[in-house]
C-alpha atoms as a PDB file:
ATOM      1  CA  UNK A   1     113.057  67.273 101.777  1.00  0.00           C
ATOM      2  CA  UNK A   2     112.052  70.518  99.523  1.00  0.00           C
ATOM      3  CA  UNK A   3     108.822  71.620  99.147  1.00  0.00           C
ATOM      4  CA  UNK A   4     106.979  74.903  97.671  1.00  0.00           C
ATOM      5  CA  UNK A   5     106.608  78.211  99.454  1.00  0.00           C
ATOM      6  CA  UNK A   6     105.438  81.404  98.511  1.00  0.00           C
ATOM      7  CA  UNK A   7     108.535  83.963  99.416  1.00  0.00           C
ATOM      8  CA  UNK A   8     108.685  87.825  99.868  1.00  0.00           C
ATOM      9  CA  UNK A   9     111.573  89.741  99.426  1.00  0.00           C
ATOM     10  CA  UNK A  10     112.034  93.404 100.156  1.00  0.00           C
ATOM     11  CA  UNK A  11     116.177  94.777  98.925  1.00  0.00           C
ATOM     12  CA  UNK A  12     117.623  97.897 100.393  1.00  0.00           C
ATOM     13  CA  UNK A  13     115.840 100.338  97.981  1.00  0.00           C
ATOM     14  CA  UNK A  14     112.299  99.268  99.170  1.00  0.00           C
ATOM     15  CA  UNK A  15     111.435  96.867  95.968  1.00  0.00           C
ATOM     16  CA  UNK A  16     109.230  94.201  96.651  1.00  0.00           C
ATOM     17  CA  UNK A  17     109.270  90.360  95.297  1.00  0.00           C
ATOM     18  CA  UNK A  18     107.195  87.566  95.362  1.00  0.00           C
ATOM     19  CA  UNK A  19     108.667  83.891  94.440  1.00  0.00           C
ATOM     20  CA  UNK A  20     107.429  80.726  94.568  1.00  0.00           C
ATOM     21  CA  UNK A  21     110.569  78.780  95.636  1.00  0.00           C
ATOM     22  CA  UNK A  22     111.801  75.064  96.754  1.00  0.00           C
ATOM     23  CA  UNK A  23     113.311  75.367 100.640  1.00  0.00           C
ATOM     24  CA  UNK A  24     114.229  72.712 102.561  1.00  0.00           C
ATOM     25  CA  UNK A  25     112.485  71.611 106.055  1.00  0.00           C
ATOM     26  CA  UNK A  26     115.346  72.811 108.143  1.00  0.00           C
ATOM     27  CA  UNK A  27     114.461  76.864 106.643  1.00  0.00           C
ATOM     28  CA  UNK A  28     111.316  76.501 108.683  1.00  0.00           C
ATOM     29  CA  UNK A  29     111.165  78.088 112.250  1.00  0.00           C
ATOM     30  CA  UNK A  30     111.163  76.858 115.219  1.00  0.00           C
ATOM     31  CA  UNK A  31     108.066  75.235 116.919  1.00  0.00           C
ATOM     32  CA  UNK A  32     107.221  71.568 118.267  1.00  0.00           C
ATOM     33  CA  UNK A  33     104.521  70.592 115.768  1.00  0.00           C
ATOM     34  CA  UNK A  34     104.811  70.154 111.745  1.00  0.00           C
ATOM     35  CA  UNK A  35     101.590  70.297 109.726  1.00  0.00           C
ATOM     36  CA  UNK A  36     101.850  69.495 105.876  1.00  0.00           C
ATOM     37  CA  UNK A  37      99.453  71.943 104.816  1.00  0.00           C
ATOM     38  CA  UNK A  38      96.687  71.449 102.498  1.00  0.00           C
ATOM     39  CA  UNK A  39      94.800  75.015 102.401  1.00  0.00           C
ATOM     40  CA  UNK A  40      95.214  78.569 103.580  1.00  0.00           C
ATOM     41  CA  UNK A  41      93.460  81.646 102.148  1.00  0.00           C
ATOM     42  CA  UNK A  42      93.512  85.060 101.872  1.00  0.00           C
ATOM     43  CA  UNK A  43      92.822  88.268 104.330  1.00  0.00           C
ATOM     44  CA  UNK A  44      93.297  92.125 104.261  1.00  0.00           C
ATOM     45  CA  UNK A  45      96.361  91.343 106.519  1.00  0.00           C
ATOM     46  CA  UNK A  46      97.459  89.020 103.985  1.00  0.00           C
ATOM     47  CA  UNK A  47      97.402  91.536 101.415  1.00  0.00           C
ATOM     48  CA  UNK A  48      99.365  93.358 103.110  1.00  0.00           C
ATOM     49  CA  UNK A  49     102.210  90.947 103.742  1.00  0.00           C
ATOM     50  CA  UNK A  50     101.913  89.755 100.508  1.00  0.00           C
ATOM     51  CA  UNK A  51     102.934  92.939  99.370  1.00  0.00           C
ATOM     52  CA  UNK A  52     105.112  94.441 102.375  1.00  0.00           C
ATOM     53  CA  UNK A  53     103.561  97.074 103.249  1.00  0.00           C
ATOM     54  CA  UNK A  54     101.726  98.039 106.505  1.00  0.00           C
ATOM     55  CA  UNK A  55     104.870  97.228 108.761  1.00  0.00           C
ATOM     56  CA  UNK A  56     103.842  93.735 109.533  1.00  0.00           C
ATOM     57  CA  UNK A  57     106.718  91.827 107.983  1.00  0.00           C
ATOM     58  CA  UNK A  58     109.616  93.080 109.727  1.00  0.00           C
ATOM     59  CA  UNK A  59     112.346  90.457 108.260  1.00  0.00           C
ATOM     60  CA  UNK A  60     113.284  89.188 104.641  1.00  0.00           C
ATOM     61  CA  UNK A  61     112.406  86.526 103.268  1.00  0.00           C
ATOM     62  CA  UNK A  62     109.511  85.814 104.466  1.00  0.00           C
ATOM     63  CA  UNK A  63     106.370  83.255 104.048  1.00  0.00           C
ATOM     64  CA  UNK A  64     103.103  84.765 104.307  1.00  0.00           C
ATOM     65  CA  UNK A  65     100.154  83.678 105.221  1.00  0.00           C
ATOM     66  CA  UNK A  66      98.403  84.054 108.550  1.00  0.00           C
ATOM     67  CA  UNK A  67      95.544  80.722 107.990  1.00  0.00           C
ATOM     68  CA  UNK A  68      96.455  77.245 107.022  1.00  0.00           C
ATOM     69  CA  UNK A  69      94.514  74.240 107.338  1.00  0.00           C
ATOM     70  CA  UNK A  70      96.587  70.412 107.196  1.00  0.00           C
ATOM     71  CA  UNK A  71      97.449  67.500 109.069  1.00  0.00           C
ATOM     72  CA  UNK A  72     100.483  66.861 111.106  1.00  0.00           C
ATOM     73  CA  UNK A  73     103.661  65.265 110.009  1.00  0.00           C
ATOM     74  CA  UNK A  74     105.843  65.196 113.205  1.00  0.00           C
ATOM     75  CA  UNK A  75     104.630  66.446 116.532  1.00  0.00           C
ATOM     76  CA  UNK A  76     107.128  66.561 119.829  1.00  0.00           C
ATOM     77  CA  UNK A  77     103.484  68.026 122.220  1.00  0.00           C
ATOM     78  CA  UNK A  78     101.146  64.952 123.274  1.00  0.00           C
ATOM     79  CA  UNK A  79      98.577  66.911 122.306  1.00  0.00           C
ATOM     80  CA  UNK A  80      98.263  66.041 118.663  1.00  0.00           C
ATOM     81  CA  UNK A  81      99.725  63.210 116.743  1.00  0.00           C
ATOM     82  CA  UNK A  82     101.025  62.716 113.149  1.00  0.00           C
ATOM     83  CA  UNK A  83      97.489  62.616 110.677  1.00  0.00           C
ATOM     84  CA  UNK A  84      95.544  64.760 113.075  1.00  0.00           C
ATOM     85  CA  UNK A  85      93.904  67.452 111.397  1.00  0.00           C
ATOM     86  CA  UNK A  86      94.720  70.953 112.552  1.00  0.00           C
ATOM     87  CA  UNK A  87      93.781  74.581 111.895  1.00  0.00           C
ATOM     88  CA  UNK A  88      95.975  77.759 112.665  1.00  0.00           C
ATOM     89  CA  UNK A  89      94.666  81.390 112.990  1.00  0.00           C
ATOM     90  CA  UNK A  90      96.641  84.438 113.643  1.00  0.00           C
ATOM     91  CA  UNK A  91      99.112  84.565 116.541  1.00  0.00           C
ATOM     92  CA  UNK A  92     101.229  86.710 114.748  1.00  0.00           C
ATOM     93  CA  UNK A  93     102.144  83.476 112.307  1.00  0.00           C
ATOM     94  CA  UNK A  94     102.498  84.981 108.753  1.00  0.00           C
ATOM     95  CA  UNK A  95     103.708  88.295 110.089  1.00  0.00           C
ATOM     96  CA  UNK A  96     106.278  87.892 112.361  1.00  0.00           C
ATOM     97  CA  UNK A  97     106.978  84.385 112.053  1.00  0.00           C
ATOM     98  CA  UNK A  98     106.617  82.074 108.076  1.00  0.00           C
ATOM     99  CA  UNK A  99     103.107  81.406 107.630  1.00  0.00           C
ATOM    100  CA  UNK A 100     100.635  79.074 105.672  1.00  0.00           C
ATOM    101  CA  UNK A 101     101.465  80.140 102.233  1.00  0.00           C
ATOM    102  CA  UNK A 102     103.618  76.867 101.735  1.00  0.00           C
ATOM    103  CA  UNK A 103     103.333  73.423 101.816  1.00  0.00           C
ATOM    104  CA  UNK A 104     104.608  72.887 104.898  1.00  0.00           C
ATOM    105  CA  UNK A 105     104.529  74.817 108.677  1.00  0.00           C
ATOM    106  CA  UNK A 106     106.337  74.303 111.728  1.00  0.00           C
ATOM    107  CA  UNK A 107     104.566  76.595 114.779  1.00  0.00           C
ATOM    108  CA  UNK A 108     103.731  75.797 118.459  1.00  0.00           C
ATOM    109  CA  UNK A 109     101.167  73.233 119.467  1.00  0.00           C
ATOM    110  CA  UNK A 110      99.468  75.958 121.134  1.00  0.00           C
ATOM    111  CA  UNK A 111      99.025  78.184 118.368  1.00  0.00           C
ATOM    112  CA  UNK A 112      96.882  74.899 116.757  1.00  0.00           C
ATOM    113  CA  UNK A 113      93.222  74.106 117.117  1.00  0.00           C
ATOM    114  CA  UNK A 114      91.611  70.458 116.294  1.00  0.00           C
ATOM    115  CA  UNK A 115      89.578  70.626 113.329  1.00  0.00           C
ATOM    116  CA  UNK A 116      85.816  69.597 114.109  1.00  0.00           C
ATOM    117  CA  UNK A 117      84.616  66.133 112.508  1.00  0.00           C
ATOM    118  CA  UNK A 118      82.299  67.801 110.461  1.00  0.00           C
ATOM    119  CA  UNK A 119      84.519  70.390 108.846  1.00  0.00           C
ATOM    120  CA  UNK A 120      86.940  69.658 106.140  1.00  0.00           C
ATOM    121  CA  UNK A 121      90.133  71.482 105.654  1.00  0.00           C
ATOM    122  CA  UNK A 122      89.378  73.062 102.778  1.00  0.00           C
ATOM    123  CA  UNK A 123      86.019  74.162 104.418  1.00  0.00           C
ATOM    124  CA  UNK A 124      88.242  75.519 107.712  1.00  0.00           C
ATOM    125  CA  UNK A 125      90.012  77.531 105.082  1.00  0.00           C
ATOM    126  CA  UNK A 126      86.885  78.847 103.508  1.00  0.00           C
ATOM    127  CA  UNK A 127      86.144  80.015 106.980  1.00  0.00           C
ATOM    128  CA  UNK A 128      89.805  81.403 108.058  1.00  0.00           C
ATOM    129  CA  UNK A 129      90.120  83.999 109.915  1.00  0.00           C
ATOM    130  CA  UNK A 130      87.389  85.779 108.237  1.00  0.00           C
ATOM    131  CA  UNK A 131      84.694  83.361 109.403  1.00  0.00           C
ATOM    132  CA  UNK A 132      86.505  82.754 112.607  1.00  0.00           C
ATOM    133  CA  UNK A 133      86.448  86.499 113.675  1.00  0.00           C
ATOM    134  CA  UNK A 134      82.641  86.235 112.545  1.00  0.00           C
ATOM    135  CA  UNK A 135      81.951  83.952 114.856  1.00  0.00           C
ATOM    136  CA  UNK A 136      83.770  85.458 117.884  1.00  0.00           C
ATOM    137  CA  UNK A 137      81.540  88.744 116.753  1.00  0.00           C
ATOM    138  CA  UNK A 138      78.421  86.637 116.948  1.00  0.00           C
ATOM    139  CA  UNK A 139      79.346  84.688 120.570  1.00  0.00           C
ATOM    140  CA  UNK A 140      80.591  88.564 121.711  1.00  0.00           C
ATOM    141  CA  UNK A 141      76.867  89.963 120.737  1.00  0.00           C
ATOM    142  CA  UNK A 142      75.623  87.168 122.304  1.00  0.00           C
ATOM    143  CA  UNK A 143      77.149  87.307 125.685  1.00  0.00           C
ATOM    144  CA  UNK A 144      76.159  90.841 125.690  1.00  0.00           C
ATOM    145  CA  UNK A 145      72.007  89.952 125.504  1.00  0.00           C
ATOM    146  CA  UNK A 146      71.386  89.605 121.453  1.00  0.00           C
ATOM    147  CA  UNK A 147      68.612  87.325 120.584  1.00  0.00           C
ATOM    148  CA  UNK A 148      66.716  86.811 117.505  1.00  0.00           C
ATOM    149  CA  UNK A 149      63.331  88.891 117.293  1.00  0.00           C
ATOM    150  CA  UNK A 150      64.967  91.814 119.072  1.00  0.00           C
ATOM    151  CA  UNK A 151      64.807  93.841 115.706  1.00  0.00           C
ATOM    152  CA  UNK A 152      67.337  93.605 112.508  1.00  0.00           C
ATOM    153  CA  UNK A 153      71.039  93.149 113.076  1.00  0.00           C
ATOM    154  CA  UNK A 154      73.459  95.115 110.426  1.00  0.00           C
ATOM    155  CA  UNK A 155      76.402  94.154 109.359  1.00  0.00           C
ATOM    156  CA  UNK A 156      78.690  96.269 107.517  1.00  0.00           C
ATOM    157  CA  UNK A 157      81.907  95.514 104.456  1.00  0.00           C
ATOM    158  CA  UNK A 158      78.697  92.476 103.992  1.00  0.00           C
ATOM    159  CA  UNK A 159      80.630  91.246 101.178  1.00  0.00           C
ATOM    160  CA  UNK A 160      83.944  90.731 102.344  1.00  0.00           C
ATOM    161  CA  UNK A 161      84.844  87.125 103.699  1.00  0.00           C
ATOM    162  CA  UNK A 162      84.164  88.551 107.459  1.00  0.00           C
ATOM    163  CA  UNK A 163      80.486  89.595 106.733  1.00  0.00           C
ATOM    164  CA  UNK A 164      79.844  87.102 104.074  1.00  0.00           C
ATOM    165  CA  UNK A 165      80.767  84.325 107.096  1.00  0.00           C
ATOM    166  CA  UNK A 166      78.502  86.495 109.184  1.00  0.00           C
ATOM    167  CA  UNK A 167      75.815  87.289 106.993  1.00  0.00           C
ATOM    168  CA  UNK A 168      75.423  83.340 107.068  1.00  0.00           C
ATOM    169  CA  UNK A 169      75.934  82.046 110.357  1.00  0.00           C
ATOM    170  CA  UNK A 170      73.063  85.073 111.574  1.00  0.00           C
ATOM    171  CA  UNK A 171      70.154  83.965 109.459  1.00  0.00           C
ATOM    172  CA  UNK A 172      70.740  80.873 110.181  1.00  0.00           C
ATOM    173  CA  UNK A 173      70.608  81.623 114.100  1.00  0.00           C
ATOM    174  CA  UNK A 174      67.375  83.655 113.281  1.00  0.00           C
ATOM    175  CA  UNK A 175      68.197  86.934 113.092  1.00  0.00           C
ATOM    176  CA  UNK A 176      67.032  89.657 110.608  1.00  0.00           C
ATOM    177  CA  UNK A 177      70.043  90.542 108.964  1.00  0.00           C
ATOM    178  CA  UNK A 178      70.911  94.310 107.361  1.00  0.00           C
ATOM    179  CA  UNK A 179      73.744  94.184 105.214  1.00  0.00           C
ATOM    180  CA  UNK A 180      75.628  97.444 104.102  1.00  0.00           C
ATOM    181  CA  UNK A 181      77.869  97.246 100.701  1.00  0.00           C
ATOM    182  CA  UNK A 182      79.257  99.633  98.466  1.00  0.00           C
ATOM    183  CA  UNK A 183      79.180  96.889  95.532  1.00  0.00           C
ATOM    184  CA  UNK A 184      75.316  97.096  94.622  1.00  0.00           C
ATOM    185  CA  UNK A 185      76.518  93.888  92.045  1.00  0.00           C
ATOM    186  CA  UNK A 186      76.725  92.044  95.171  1.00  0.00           C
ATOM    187  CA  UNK A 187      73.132  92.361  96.670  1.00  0.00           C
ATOM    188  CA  UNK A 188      72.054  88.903  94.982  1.00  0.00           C
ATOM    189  CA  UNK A 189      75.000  87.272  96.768  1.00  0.00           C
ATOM    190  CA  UNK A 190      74.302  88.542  99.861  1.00  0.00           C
ATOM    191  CA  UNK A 191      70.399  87.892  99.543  1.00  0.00           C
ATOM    192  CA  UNK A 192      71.638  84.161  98.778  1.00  0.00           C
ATOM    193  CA  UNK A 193      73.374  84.338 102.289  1.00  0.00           C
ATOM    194  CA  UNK A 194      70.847  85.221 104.054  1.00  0.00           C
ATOM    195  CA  UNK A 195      70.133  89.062 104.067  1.00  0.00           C
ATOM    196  CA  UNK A 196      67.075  90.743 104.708  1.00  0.00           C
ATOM    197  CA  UNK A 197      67.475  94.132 103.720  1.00  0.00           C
ATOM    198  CA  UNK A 198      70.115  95.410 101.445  1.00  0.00           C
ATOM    199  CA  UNK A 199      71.665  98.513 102.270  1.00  0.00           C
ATOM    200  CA  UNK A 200      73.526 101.085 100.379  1.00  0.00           C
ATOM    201  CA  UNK A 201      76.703 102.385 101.693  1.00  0.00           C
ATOM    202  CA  UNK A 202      76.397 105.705 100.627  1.00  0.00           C
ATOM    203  CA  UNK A 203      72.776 105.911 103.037  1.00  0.00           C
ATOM    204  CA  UNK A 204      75.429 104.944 105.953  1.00  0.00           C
ATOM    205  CA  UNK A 205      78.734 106.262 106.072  1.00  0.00           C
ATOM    206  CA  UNK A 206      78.454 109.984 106.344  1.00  0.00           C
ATOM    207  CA  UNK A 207      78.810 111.004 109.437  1.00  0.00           C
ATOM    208  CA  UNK A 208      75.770 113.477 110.730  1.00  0.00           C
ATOM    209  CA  UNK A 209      76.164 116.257 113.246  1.00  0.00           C
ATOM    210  CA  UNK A 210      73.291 114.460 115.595  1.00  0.00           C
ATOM    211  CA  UNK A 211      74.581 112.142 118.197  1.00  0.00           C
ATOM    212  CA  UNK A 212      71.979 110.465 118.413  1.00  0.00           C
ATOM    213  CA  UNK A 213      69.450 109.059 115.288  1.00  0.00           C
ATOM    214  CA  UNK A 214      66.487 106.930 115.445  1.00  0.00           C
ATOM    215  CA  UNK A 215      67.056 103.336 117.359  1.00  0.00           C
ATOM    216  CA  UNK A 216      67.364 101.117 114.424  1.00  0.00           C
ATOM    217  CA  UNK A 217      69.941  98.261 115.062  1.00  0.00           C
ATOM    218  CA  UNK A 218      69.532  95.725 117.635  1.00  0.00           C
ATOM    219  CA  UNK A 219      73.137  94.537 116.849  1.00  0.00           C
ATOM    220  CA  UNK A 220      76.366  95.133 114.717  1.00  0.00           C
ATOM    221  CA  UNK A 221      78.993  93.146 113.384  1.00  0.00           C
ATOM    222  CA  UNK A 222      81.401  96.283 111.742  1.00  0.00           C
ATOM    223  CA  UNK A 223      84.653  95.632 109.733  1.00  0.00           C
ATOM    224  CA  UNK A 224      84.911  99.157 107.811  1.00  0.00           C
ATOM    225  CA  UNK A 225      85.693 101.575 111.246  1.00  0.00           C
ATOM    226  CA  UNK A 226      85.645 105.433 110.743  1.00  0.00           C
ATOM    227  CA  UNK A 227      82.934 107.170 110.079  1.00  0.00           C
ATOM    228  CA  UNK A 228      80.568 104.695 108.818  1.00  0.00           C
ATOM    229  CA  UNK A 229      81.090 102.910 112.612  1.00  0.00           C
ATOM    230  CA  UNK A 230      80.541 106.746 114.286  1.00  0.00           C
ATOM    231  CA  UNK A 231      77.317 106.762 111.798  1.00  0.00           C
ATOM    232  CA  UNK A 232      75.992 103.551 113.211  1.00  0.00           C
ATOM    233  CA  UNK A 233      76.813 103.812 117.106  1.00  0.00           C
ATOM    234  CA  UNK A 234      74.218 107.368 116.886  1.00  0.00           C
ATOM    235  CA  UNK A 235      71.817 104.056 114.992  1.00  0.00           C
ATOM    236  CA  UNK A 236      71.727 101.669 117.504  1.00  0.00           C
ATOM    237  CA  UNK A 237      68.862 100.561 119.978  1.00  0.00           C
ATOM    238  CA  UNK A 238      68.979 101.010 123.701  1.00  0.00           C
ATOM    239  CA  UNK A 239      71.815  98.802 125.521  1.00  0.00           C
ATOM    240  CA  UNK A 240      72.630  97.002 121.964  1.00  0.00           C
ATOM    241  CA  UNK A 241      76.158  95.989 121.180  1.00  0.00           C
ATOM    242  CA  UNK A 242      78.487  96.690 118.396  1.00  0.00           C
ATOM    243  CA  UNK A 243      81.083  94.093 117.740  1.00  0.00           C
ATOM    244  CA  UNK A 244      84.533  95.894 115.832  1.00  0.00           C
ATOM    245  CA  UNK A 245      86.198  93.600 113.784  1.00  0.00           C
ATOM    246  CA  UNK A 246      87.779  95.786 111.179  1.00  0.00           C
ATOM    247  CA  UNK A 247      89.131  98.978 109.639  1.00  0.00           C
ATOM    248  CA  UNK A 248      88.072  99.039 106.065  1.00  0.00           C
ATOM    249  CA  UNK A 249      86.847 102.347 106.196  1.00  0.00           C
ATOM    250  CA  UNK A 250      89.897 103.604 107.987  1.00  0.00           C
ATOM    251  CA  UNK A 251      91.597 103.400 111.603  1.00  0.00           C
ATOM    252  CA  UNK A 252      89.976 106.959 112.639  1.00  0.00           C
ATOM    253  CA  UNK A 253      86.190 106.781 115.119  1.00  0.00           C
ATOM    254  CA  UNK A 254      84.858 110.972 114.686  1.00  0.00           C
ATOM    255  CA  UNK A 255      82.156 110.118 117.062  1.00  0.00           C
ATOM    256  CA  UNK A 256      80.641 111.236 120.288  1.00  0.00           C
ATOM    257  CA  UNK A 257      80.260 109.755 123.866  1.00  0.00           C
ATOM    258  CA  UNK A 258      76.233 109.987 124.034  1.00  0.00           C
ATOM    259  CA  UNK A 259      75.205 106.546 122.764  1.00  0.00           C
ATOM    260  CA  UNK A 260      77.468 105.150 125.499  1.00  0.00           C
ATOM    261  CA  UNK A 261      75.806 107.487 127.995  1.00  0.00           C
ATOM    262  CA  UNK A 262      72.326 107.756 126.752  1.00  0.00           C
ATOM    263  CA  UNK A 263      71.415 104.581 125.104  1.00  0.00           C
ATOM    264  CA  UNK A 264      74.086 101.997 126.998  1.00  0.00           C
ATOM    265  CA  UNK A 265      75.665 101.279 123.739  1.00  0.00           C
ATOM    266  CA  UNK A 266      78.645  98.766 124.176  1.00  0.00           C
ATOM    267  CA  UNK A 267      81.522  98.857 121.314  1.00  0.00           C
ATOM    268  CA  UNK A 268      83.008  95.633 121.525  1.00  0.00           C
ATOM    269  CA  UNK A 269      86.296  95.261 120.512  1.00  0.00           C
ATOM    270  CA  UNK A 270      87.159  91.597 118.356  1.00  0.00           C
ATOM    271  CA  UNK A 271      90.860  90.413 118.149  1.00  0.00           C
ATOM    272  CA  UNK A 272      91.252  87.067 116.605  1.00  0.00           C
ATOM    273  CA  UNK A 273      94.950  86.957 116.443  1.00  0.00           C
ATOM    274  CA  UNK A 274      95.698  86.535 120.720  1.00  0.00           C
ATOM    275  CA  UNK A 275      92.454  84.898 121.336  1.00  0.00           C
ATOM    276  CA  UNK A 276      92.960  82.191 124.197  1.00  0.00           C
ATOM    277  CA  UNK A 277      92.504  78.828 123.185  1.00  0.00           C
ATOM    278  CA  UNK A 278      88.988  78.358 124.557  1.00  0.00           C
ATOM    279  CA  UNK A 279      87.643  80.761 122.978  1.00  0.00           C
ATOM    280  CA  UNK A 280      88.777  79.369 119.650  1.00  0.00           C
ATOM    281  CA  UNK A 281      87.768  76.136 120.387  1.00  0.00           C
ATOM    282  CA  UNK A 282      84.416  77.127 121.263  1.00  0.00           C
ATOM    283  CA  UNK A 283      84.103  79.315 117.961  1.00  0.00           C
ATOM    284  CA  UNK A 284      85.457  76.579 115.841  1.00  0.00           C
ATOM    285  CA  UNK A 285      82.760  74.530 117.705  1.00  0.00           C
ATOM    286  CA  UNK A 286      79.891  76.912 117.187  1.00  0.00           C
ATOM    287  CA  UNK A 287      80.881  76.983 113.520  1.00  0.00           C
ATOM    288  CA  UNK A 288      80.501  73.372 112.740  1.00  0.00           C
ATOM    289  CA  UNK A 289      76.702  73.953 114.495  1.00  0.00           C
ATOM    290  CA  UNK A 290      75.725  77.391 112.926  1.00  0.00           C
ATOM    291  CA  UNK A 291      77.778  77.771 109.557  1.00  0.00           C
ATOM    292  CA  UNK A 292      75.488  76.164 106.883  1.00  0.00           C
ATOM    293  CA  UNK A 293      78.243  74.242 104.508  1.00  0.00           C
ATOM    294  CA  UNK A 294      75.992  75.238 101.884  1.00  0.00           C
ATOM    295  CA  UNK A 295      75.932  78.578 102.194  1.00  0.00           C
ATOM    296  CA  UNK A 296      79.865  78.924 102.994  1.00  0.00           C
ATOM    297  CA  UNK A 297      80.637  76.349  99.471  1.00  0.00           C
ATOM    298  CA  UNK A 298      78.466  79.229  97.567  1.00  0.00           C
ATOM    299  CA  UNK A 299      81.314  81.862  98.704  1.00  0.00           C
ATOM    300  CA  UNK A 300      84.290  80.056  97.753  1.00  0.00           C
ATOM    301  CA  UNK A 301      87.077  81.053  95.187  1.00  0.00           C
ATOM    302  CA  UNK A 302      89.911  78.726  94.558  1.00  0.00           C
ATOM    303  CA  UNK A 303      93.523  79.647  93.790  1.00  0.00           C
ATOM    304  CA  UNK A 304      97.079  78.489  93.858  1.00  0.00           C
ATOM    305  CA  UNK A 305     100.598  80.476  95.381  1.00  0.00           C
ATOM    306  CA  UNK A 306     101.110  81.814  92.032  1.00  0.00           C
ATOM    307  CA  UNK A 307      97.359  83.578  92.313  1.00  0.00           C
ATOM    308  CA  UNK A 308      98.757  85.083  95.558  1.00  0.00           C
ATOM    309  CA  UNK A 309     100.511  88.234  94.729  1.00  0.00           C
ATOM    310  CA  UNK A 310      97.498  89.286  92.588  1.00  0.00           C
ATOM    311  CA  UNK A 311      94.953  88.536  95.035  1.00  0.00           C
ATOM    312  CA  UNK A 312      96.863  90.162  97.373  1.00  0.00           C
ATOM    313  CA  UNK A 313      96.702  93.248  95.440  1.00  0.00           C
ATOM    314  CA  UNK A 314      92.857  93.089  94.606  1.00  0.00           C
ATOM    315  CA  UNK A 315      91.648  92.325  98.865  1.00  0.00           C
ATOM    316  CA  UNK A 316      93.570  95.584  99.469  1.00  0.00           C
ATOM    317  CA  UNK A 317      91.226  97.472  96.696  1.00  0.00           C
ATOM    318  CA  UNK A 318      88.091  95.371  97.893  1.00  0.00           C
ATOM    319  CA  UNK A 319      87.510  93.502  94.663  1.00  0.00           C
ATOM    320  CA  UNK A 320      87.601  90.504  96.298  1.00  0.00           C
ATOM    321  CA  UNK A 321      84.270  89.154  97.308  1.00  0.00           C
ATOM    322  CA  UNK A 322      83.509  86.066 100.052  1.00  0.00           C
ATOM    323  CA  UNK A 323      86.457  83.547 100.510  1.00  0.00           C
ATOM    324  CA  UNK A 324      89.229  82.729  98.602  1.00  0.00           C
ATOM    325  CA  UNK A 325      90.595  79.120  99.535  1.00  0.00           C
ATOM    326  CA  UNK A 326      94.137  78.417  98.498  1.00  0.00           C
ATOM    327  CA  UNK A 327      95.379  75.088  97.239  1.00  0.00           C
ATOM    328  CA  UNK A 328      98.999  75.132  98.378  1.00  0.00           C
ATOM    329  CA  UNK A 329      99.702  71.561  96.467  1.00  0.00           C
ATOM    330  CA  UNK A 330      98.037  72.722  93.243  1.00  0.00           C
END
């Protein structure tokens, strides 16, 4: 049986292709469950496989894709059973090993997560890792003391699919919710999620010889790293949390020790793509709770493999904005 993939190339002088092919079953990799996939989407990492670059796709060809929603066709782990409905995020699947960018995926039981009644597949791919990571960022501030009425929580890259997903799920828990964008277009968007206070990036991500600024953050959610993160640990209030999830600003932290010291800031580090399975299970819970549907169908962008290589080129400039759902069977 054939079916449609996405597939990279890379030949011996470094040029880069993107095909969507027919492969047969047997191409797929090794693993004890097969899904038929309905929906993936697209992430920074995604951009980059797309396009080969970042040294995460080691070996050619390759399928891409590191999110794909579906049900399964065959299944050799008691666990799940053919027509069960099943999400995959990270564990190195669309880097290392073929991905969701096809119509079909064969991975490890244990790299799958149930899909919650009340979330569709194409909803599970609106949230992808993006929304995913969110909520691990929200649970992580959580454990670590934030509650709503402690003062206004920022979140930073606001209209990217990891604080759009955030941006959300906070105002609907009850928190005040900051959001910092370099896209002043978007501030309607992200007033629509939820956001209290729009803020500018430019007001942000300087960084300042002062260690320390007034407390003005009772909590962070930061995907864009660098100096804009150094900017906002000097920000925060006493013993608040700042939950990492991203680099957008660059890999790079030129900041001091003192909030650590002074003010008992905590920088919490997020990984989504090792996460053990109860955590994910108890974020993909928490989502179907604390993600209003509403506000997550007002983010989405559809698209089909042969959108892929140009969407892959426009996440990596930031033009894309909230969550783009791909159709694999479209």
């Amino acid at each position: 049986m054939s079916f449609n993939a996405l597939i990279v190339n890379k030949d011996d002088d470094g040029n880069v292709s993107q095909n969507i092919e027919q492969i047969e079953l047997d191409r797929l990799p090794e693993g004890n469950v097969t899904v038929a996939v309905e929906y993936s989407t697209v992430n920074y990492k995604d951009g980059l496989c797309v396009n080969a670059t970042g040294g995460l796709v080691r070996n050619f060809p390759h399928v891409p894709g590191i999110d794909f929603a579906g049900t399964v066709e065959a299944s050799d782990d008691p666990r799940y059973k053919s027509g069960d409905r099943v999400v995959l995020n990270g564990w190195r699947v669309g880097e290392v090993r073929w991905g969701g960018y096809a119509q079909k995926a064969r991975v490890d039981a244990d790299m799958l997560v149930s899909i919650p009644d009340s979330i569709t597949t194409k909803q599970a791919m609106a949230i992808g890792t993006a929304g995913y990571t969110s909520m691990l960022a929200v649970m992580a501030l959580e454990d670590h003391g934030l509650k709503p009425g402690q003062g206004e929580v920022l979140v930073t890259g606001a209209a990217g699919g990891v604080g759009s997903v955030a941006t959300a799920i906070l105002s609907k828990l009850g928190y005040e919710v900051a959001c910092v964008t370099g896209r002043p277009e978007t501030a309607d968007y992200l007033t629509s999620l939820g956001a209290t206070k729009i803020v500018a990036r430019e007001e942000i991500n300087e960084t300042v010889k002062r260690p320390l600024e007034a407390e003005t953050w009772a909590g962070c959610i930061d995907a864009v790293g660098s100096a804009m993160l150094a900017r906002v640990l000097g920000q925060m209030k006493y013993g608040s949390s700042v939950a990492a999830v991203g680099l957008a600003g660059g890999a790079d932290l030129p900041a001091t020790v003192v909030p650590f010291l002074l003010r008992g800031v905590n920088l919490l580090g997020i990984d989504s793509v090792m996460q053990p399975t109860e955590n994910r299970v108890r974020a993909w819970g928490r989502l179907a709770t604390d993600l209003p549907m509403d506000k997550l169908e007002s983010m989405i962008e559809m698209a089909t493999l042969a959108d892929l290589p140009k969407l892959g080129n426009a996440i990596l400039k930031g033009q894309v904005k909230g969550r783009v759902v791909v159709d694999v069977n479209a």
